[in-house]
PDB file of N, CA and C in Angstrom:
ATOM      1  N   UNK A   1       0.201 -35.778 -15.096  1.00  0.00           N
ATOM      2  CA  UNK A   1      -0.125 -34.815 -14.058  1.00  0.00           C
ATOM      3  C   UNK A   1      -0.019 -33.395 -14.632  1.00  0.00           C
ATOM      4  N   UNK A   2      -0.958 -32.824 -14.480  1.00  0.00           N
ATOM      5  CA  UNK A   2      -1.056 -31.265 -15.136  1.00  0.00           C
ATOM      6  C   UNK A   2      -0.327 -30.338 -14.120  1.00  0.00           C
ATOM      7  N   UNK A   3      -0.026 -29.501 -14.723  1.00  0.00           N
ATOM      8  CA  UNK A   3       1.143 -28.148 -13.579  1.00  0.00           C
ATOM      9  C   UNK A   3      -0.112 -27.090 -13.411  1.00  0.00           C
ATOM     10  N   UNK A   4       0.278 -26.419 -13.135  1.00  0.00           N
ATOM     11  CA  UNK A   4      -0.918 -25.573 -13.017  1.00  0.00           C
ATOM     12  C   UNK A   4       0.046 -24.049 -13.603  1.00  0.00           C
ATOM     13  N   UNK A   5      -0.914 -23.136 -14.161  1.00  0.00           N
ATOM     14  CA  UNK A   5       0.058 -22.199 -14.652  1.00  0.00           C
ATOM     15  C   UNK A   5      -0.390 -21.267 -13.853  1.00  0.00           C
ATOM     16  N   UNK A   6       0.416 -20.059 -13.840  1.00  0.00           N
ATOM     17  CA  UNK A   6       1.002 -18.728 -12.919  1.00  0.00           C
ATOM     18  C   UNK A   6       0.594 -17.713 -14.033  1.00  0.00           C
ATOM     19  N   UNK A   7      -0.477 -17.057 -12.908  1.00  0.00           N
ATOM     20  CA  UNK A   7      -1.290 -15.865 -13.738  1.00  0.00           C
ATOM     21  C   UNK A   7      -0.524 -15.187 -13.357  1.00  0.00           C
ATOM     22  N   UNK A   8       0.319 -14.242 -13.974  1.00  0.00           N
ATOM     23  CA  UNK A   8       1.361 -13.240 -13.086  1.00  0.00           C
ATOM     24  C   UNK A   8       0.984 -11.926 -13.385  1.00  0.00           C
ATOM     25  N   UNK A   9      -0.417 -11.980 -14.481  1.00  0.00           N
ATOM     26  CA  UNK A   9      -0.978 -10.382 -14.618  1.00  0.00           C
ATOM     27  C   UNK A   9      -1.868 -10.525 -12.878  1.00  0.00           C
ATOM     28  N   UNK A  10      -2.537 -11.688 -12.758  1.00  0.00           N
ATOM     29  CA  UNK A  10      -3.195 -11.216 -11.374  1.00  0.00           C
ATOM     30  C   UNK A  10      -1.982 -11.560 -10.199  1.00  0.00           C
ATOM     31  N   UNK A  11      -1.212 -11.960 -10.533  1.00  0.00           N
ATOM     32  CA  UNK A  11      -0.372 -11.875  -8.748  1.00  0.00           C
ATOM     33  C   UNK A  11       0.285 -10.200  -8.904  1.00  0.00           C
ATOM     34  N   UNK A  12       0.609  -9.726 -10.197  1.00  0.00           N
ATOM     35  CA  UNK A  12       0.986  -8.472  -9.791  1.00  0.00           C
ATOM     36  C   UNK A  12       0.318  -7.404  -9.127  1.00  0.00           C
ATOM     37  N   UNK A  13      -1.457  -7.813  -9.829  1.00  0.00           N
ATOM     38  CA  UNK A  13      -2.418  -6.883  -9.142  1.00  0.00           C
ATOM     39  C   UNK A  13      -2.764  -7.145  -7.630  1.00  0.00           C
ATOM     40  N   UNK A  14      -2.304  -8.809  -7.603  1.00  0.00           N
ATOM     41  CA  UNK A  14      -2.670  -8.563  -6.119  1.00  0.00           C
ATOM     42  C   UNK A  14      -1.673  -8.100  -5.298  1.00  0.00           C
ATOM     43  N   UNK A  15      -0.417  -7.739  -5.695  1.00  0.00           N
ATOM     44  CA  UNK A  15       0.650  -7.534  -5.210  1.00  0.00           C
ATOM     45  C   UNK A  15       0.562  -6.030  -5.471  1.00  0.00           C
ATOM     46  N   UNK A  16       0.180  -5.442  -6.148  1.00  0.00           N
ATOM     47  CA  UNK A  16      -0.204  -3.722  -6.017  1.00  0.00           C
ATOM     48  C   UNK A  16      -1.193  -3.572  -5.005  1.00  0.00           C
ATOM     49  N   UNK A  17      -1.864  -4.220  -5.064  1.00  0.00           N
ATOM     50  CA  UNK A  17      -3.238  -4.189  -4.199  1.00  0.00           C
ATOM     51  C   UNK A  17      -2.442  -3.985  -2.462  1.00  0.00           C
ATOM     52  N   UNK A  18      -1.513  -4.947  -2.436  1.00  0.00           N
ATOM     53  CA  UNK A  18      -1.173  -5.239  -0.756  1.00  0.00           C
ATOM     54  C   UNK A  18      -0.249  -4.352  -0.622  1.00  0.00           C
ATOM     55  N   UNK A  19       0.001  -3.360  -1.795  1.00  0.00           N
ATOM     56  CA  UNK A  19       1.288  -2.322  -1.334  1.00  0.00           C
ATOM     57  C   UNK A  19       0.234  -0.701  -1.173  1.00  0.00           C
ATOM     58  N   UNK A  20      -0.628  -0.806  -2.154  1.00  0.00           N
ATOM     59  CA  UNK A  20      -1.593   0.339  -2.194  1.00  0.00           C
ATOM     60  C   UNK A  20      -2.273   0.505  -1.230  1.00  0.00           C
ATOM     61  N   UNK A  21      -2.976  -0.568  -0.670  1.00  0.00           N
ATOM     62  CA  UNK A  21      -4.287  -0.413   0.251  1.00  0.00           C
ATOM     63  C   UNK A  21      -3.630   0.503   1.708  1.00  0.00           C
ATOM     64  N   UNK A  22      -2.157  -0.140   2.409  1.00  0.00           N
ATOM     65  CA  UNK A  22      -2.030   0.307   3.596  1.00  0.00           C
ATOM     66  C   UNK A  22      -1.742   1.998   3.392  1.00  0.00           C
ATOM     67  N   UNK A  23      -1.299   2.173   2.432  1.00  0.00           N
ATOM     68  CA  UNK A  23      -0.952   3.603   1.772  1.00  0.00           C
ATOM     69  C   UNK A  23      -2.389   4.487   2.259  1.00  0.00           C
ATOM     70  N   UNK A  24      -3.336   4.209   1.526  1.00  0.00           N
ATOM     71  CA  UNK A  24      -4.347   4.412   1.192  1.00  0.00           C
ATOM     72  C   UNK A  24      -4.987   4.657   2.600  1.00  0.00           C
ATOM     73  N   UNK A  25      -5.506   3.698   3.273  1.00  0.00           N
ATOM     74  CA  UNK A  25      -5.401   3.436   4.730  1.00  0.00           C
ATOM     75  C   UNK A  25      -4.798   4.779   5.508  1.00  0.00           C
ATOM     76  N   UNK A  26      -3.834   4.778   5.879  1.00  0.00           N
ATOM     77  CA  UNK A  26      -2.849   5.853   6.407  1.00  0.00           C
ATOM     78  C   UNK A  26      -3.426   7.013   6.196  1.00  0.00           C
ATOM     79  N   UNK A  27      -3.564   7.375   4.935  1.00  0.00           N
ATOM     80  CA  UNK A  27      -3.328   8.412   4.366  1.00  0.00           C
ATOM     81  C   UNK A  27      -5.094   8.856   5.110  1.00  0.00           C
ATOM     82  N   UNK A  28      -6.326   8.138   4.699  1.00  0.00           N
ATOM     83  CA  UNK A  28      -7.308   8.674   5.414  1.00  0.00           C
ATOM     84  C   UNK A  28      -7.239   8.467   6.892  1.00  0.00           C
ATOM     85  N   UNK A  29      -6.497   7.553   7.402  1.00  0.00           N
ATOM     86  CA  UNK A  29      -6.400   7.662   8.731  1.00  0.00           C
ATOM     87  C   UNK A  29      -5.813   9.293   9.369  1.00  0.00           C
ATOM     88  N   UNK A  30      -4.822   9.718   8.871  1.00  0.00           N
ATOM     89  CA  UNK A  30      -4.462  11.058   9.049  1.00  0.00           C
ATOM     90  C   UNK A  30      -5.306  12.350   8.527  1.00  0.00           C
ATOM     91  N   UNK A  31      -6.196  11.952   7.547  1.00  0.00           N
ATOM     92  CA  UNK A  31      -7.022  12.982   7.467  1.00  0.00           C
ATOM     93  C   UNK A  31      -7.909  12.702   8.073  1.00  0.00           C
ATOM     94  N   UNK A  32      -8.552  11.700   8.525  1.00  0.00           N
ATOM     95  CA  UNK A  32      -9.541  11.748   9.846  1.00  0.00           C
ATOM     96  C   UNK A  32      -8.844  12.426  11.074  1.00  0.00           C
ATOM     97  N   UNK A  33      -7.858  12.047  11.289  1.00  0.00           N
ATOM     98  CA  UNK A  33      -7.374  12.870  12.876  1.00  0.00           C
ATOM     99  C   UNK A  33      -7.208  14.411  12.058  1.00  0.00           C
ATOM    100  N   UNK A  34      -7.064  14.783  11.195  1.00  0.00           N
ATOM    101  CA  UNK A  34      -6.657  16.570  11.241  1.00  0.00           C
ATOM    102  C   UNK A  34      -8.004  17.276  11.476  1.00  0.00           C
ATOM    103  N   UNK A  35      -9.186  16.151  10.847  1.00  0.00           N
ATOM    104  CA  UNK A  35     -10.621  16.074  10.641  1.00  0.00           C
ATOM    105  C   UNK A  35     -11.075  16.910  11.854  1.00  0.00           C
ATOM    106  N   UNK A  36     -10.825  15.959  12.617  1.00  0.00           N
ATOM    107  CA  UNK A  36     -11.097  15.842  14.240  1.00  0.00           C
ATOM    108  C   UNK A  36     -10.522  16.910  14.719  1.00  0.00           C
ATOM    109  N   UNK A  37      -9.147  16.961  14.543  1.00  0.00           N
ATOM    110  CA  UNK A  37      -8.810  18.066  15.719  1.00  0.00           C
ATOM    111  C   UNK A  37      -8.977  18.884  15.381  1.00  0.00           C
ATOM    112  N   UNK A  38      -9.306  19.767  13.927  1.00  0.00           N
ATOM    113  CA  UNK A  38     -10.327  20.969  14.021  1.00  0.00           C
ATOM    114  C   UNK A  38     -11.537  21.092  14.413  1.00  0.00           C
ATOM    115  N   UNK A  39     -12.586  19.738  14.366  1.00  0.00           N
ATOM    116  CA  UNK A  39     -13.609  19.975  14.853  1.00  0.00           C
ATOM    117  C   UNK A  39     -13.852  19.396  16.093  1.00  0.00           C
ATOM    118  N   UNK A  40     -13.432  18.505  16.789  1.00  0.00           N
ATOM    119  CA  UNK A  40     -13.262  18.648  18.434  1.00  0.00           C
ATOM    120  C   UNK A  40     -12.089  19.071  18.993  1.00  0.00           C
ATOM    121  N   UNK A  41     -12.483  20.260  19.946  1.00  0.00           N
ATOM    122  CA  UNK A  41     -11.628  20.807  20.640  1.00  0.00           C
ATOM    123  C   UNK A  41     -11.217  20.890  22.194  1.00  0.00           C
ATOM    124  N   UNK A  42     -10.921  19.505  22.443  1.00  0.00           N
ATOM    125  CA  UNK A  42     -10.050  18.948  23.878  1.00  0.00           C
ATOM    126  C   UNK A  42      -8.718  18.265  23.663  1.00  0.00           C
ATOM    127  N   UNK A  43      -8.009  19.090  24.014  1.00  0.00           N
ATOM    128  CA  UNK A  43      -6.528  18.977  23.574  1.00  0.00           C
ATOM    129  C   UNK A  43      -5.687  17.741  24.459  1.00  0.00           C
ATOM    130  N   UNK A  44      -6.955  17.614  25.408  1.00  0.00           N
ATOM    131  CA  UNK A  44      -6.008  16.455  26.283  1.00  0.00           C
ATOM    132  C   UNK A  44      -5.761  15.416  24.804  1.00  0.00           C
ATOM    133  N   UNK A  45      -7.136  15.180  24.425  1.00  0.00           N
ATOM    134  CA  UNK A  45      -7.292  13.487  23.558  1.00  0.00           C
ATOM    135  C   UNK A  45      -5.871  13.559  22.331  1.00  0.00           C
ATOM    136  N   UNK A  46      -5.136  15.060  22.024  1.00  0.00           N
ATOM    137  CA  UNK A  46      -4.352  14.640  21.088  1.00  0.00           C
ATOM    138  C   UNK A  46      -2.623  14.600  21.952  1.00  0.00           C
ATOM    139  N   UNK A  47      -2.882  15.031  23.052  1.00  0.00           N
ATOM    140  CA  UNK A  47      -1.389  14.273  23.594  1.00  0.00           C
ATOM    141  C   UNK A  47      -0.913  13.371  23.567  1.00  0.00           C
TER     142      UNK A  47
END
């Protein structure tokens, strides 16, 4: 019965990958809203 071997150069990348992306994420998520609230101006929508 063969084992199977453990690529651990790709589990690390995928394991950077799942720590980077939400970062990443966030980070344009908040520059879309600063985006916005300089260029639409109804102050209710940011309460």
């Amino acid at each position: 019965m063969a084992r199977a071997a453990s690529d651990w150069s790709q589990a690390a990348g995928v394991g950077k990958s799942l720590l980077f992306s939400p970062v990443v994420g966030f980070i344009l998520a908040a520059l879309l809203l600063l985006l916005l609230k300089a260029l639409v101006r109804v102050p209710s929508l940011y309460k």
